[in-house]
N, C-alpha and C. Protein backbone atom coordinates (compact mmCIF):
# COMPACT_ATOMS: atom_id res chain seq x y z
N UNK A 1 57.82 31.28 110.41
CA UNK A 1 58.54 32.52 110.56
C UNK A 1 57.55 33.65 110.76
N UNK A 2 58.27 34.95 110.57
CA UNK A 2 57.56 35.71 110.79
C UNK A 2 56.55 36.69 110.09
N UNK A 3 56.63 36.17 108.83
CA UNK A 3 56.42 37.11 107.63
C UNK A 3 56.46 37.81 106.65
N UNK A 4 58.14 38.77 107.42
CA UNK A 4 58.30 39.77 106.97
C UNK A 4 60.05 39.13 106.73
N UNK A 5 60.43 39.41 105.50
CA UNK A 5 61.80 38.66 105.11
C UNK A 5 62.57 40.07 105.20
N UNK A 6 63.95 39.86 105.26
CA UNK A 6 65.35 40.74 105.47
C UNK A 6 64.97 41.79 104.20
N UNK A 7 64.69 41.15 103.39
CA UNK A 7 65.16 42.07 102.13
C UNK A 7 63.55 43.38 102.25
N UNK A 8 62.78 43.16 102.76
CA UNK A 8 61.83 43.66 103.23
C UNK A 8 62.17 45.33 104.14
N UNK A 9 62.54 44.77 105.09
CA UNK A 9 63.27 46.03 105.88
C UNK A 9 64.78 47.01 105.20
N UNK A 10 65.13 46.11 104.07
CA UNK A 10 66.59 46.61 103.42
C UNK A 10 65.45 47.76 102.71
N UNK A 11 64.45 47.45 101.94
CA UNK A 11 63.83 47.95 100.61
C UNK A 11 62.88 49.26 101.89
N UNK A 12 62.25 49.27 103.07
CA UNK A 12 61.57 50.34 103.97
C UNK A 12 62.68 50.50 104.32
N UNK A 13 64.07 50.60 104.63
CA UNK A 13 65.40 51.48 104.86
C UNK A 13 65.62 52.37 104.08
N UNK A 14 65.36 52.03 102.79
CA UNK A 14 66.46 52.95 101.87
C UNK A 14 64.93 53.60 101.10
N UNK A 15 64.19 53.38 101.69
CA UNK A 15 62.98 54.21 101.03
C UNK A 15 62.68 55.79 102.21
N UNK A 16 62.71 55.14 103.27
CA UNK A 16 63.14 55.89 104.42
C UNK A 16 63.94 57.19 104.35
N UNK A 17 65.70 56.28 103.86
CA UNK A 17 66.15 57.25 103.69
C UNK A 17 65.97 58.10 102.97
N UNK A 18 65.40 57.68 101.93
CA UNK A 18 65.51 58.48 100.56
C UNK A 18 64.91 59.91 100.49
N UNK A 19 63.66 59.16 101.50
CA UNK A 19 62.80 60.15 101.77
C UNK A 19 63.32 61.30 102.89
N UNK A 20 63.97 60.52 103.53
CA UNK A 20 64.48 62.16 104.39
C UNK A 20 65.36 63.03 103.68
N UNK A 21 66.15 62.52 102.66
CA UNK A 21 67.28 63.32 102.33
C UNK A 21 66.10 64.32 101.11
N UNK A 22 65.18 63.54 100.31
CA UNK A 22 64.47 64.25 100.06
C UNK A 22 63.82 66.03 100.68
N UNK A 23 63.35 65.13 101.72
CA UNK A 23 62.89 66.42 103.06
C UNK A 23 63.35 67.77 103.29
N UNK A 24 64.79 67.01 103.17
CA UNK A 24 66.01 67.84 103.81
C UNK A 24 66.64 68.80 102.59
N UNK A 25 66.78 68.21 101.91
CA UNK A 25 66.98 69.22 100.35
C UNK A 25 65.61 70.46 99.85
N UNK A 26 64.68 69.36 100.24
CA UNK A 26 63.31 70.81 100.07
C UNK A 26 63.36 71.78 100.90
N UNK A 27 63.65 71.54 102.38
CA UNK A 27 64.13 72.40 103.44
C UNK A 27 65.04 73.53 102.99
N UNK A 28 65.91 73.02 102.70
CA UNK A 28 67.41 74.05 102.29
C UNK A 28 67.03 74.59 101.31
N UNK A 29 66.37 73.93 100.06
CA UNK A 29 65.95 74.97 98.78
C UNK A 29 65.27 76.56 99.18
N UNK A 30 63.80 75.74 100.27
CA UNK A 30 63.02 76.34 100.66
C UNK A 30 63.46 78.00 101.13
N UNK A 31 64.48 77.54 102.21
CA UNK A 31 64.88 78.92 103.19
C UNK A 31 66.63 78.94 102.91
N UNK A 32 66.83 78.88 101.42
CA UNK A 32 67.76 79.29 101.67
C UNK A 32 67.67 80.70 100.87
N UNK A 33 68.36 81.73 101.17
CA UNK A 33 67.99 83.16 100.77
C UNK A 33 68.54 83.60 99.34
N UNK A 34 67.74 83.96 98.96
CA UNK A 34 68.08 84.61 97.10
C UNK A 34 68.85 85.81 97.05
N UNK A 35 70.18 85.69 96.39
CA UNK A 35 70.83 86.87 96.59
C UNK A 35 70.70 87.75 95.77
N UNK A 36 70.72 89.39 95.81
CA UNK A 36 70.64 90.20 95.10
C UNK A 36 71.32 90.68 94.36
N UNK A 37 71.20 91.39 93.34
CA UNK A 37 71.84 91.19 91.94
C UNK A 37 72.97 92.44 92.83
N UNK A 38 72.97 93.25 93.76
CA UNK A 38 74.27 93.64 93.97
C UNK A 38 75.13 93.23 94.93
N UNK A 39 74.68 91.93 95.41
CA UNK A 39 75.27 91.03 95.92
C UNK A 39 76.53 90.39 95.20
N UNK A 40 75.44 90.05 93.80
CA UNK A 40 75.97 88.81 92.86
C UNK A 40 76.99 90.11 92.26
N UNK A 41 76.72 91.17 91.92
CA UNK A 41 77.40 91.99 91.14
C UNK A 41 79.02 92.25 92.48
N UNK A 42 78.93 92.36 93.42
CA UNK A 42 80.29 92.34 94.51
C UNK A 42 80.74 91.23 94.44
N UNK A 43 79.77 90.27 93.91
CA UNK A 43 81.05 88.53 94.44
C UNK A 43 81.66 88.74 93.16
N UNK A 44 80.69 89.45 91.67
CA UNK A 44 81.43 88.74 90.37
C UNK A 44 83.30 90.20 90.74
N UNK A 45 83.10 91.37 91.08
CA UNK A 45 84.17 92.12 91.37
C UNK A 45 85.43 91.39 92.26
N UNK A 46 84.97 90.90 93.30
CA UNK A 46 85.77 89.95 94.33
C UNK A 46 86.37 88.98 93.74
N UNK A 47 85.56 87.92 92.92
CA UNK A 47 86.58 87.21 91.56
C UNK A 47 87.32 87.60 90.49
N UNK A 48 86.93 88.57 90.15
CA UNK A 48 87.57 89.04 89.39
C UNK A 48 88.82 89.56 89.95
N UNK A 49 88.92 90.31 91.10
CA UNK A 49 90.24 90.94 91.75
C UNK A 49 91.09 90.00 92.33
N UNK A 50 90.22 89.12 92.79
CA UNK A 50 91.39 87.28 93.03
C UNK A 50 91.96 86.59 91.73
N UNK A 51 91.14 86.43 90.80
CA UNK A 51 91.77 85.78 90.02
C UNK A 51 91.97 86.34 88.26
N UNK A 52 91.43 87.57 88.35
CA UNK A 52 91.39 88.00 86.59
C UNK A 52 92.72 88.75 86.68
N UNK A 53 93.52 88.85 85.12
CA UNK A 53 94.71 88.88 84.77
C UNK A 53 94.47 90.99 84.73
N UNK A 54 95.55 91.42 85.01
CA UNK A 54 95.68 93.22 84.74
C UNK A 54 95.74 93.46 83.40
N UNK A 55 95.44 94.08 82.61
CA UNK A 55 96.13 94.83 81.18
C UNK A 55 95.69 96.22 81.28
N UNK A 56 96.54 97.02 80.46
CA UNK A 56 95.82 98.73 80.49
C UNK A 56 94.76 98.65 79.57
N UNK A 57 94.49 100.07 80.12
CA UNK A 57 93.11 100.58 79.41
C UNK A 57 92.80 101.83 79.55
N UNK A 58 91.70 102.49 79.08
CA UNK A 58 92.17 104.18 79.03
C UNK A 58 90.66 104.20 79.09
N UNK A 59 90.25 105.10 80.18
CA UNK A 59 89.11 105.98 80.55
C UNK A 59 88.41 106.81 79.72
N UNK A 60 87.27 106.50 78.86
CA UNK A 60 86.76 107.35 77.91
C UNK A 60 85.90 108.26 78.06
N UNK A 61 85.00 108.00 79.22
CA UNK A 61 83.84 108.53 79.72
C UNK A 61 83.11 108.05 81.16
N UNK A 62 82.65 109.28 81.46
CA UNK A 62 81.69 109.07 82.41
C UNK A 62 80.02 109.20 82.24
N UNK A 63 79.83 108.77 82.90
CA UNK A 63 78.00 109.06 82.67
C UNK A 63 77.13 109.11 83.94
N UNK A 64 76.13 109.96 84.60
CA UNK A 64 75.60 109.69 85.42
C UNK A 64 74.38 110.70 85.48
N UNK A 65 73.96 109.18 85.48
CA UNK A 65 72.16 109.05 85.27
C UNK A 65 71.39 109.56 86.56
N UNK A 66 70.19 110.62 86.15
CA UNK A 66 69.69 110.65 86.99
C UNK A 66 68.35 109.25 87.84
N UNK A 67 67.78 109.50 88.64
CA UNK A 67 66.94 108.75 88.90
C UNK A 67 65.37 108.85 88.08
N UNK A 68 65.21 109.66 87.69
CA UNK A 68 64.25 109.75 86.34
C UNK A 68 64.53 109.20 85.40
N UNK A 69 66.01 108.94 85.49
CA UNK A 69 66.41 108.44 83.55
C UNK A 69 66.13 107.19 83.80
N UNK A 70 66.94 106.82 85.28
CA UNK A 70 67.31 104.98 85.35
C UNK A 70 65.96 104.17 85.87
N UNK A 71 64.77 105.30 86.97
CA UNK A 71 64.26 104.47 87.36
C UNK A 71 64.25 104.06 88.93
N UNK A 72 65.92 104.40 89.03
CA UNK A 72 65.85 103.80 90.66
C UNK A 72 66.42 105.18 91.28
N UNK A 73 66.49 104.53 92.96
CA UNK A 73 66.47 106.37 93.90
C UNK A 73 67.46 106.62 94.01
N UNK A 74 68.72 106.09 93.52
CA UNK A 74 69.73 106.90 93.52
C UNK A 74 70.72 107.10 92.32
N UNK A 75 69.67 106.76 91.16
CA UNK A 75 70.06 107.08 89.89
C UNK A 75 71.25 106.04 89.26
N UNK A 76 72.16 106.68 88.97
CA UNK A 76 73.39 105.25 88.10
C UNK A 76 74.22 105.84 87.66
N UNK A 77 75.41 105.86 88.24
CA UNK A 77 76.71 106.09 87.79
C UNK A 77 77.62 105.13 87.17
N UNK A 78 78.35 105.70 85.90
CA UNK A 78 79.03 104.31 84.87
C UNK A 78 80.46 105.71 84.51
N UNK A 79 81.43 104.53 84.85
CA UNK A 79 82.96 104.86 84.56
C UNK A 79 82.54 103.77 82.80
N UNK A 80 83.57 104.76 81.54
CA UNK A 80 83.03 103.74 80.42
C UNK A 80 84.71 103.44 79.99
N UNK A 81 85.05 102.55 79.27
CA UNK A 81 86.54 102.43 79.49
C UNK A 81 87.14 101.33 78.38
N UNK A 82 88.03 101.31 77.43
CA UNK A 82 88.21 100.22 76.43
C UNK A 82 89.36 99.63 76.70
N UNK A 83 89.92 98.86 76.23
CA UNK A 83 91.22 97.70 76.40
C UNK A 83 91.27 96.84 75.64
N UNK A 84 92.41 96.47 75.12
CA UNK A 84 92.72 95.79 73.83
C UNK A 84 93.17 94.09 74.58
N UNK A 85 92.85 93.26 73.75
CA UNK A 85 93.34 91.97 74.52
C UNK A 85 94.16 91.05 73.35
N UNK A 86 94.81 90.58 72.52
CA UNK A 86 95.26 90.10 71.19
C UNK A 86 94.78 90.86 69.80
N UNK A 87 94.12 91.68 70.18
CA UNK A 87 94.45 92.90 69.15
C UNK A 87 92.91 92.51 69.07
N UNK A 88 92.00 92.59 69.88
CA UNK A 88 90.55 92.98 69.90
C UNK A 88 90.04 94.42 70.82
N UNK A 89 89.64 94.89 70.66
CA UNK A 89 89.42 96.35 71.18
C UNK A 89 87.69 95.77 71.90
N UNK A 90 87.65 95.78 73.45
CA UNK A 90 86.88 96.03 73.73
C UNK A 90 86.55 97.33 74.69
N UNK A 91 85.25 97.60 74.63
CA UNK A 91 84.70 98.78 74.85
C UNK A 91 84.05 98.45 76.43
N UNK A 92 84.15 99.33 77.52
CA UNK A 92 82.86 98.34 78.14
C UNK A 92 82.30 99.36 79.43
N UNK A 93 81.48 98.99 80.46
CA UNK A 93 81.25 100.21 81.60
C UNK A 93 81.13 99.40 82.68
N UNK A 94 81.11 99.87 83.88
CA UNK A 94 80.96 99.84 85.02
C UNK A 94 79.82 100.58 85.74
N UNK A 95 79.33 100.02 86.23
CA UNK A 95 78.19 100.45 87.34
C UNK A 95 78.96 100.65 89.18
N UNK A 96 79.25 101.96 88.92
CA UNK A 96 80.07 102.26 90.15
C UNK A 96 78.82 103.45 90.90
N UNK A 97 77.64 103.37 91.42
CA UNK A 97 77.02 103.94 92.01
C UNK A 97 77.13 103.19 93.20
N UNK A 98 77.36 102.00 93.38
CA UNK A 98 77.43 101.58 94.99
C UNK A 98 78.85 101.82 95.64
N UNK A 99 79.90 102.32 94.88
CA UNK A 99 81.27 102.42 95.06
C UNK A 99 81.77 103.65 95.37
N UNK A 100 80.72 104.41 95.38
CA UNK A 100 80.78 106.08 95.37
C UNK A 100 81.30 106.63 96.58
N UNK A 101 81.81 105.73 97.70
CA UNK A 101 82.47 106.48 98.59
C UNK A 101 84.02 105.94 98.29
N UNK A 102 84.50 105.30 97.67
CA UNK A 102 85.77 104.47 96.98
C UNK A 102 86.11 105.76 95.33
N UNK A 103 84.77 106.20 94.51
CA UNK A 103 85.44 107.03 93.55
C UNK A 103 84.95 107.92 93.29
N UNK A 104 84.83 108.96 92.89
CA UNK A 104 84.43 110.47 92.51
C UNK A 104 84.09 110.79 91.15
N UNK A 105 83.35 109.82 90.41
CA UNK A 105 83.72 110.12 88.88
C UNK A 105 84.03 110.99 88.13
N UNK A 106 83.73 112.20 89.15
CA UNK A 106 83.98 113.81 88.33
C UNK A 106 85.27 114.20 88.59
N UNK A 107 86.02 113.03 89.24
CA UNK A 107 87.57 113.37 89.14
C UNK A 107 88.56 112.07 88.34
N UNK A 108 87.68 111.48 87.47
CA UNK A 108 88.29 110.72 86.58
C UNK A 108 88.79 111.23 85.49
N UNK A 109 89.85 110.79 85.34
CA UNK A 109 90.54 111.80 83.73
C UNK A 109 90.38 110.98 82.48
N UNK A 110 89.54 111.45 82.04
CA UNK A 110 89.43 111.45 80.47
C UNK A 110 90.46 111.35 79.49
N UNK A 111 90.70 110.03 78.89
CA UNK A 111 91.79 109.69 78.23
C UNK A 111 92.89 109.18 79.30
N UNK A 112 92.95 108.95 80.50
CA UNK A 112 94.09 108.61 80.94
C UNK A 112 94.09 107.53 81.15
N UNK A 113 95.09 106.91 80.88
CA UNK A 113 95.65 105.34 80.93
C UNK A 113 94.93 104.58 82.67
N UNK A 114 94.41 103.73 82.52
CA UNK A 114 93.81 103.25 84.09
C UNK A 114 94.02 101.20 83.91
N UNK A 115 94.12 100.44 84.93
CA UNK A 115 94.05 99.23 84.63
C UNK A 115 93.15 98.46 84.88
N UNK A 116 92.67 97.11 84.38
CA UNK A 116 91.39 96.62 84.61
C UNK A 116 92.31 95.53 84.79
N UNK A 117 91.08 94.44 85.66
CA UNK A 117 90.99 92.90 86.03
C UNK A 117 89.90 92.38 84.74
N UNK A 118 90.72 91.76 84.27
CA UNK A 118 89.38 90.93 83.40
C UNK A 118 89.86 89.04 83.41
N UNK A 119 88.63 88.41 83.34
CA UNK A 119 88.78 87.06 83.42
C UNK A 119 89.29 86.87 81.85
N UNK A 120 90.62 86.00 81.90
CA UNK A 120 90.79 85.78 80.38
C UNK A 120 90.55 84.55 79.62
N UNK A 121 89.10 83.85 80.56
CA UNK A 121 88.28 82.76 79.72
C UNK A 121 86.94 83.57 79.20
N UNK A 122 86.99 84.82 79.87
CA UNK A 122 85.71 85.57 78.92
C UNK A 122 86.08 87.34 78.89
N UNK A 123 87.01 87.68 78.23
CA UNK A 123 87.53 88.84 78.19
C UNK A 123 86.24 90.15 78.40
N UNK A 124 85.17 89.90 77.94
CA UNK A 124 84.42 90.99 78.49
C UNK A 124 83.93 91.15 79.68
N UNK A 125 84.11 90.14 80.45
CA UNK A 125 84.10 90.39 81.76
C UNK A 125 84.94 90.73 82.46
N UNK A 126 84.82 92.34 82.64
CA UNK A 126 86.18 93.52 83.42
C UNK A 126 85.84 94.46 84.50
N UNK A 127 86.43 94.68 85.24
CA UNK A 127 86.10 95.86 86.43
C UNK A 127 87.24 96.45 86.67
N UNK A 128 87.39 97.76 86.21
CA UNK A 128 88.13 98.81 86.63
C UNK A 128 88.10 99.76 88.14
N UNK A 129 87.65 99.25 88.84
CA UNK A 129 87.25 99.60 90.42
C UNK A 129 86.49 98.52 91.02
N UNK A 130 86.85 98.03 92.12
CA UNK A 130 86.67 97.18 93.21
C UNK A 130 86.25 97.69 94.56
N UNK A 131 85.62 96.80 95.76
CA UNK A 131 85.97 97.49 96.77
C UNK A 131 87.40 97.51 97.36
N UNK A 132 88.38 96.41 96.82
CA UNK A 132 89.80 96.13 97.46
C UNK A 132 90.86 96.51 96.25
N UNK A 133 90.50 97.26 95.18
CA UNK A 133 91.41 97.25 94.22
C UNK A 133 90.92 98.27 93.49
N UNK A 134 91.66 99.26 92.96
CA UNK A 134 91.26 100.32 91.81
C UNK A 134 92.17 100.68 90.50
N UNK A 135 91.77 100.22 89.59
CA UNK A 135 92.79 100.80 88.18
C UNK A 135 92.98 102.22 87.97
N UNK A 136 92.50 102.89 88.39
CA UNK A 136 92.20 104.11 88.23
C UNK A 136 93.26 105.01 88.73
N UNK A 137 93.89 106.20 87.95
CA UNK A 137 95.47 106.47 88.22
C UNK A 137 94.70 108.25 88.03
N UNK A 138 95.97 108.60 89.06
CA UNK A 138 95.79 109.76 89.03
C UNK A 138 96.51 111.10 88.33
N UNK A 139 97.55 109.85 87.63
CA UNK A 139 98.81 110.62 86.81
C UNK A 139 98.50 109.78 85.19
N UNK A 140 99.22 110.18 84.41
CA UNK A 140 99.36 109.71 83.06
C UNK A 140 100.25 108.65 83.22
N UNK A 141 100.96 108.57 84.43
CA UNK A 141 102.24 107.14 84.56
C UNK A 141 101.89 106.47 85.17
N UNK A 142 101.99 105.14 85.03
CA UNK A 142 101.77 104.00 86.08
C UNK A 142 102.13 104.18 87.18
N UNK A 143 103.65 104.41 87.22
CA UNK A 143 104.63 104.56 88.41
C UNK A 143 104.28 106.00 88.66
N UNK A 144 104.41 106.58 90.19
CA UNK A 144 104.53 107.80 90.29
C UNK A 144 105.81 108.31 90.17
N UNK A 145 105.92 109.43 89.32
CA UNK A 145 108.14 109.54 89.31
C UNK A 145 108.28 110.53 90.79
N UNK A 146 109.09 110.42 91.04
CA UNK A 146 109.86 110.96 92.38
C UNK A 146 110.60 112.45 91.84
N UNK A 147 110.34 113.46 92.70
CA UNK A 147 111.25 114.30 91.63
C UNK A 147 112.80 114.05 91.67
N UNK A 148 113.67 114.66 90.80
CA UNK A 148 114.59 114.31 90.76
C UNK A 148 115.49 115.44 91.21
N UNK A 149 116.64 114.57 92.25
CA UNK A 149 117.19 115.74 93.21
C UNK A 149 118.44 116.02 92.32
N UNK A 150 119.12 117.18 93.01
CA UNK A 150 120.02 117.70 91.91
C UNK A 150 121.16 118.00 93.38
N UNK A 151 122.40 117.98 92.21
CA UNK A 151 123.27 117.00 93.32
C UNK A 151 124.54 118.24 93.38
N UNK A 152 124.43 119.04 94.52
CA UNK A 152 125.16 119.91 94.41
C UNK A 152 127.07 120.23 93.72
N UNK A 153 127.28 120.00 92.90
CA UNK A 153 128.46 120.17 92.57
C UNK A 153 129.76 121.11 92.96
N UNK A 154 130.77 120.35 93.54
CA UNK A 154 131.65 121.62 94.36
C UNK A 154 132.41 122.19 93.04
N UNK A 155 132.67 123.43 93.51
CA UNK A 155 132.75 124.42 92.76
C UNK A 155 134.45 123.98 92.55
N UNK A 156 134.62 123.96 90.95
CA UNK A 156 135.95 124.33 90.74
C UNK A 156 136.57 125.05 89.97
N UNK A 157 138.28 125.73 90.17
CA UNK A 157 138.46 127.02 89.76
C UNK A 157 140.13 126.54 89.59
């Protein structure tokens, strides 16, 4: 014969392969691109607005940092905001400086009722402004009321 037995070429096949898929995974590790934390910070908002549950919550504060305080060049704006979930009171903020053409923080009302998305397998994870969704109310009512028309009554005598 020839030398070289079947099970020979089975065992340089799958070493072969092994090795390319190897290759091919270092490849993709290699160049695949690292996303940035306000990347990661828009996908965690985007899940949250697909799939986290509404409850109210009330607007306590604003804050906005200059770029001396924070460090970076366009400083840091935080909506701060609490909500109760089975009778736990959490407290929490938002980093809405990349959202700043979506909100105005200096026209957020203080104390007024607003709604959040939060995931309810980890309740502190909440966002009260999105790019596709905003809790944020511009009245003390959920609903806006309509005024109420008044209904001329014919005159009787």
């Amino acid at each position: 014969m020839y030398g070289i037995s079947l099970r020979g070429f089975h065992v340089f096949g799958t070493l072969s392969c092994v090795g390319v898929l190897l290759v091919g995974a270092a490849v993709m590790a290699l160049s695949r691109k690292e996303e940035s934390a306000d990347e990661l910070e828009r996908e965690r908002r985007n899940y949250l607005v697909k799939t986290g549950r509404i409850i109210d919550a009330t607007v306590i504060d604003i804050s906005d940092l200059s770029p001396e305080e924070t460090g970076r060049p366009m400083g840091m704006q935080l909506i701060l905001y609490k909500y109760e979930i089975s009778g736990v009171v959490y407290e929490a903020s938002q980093e809405v400086t990349l959202l700043k053409h979506l909100v105005n923080i200096y026209d957020c009302r203080l104390g007024f009722p607003a709604s959040v998305r939060y995931d309810p397998h980890q309740p502190t994870n909440s966002v009260i402004i999105a790019e596709s969704w905003s809790g944020l109310r511009d009245t003390a009512t959920s609903i806006p009321l309509r005024p109420i028309r008044r209904v001329a009554r014919p005159a009787t005598r």
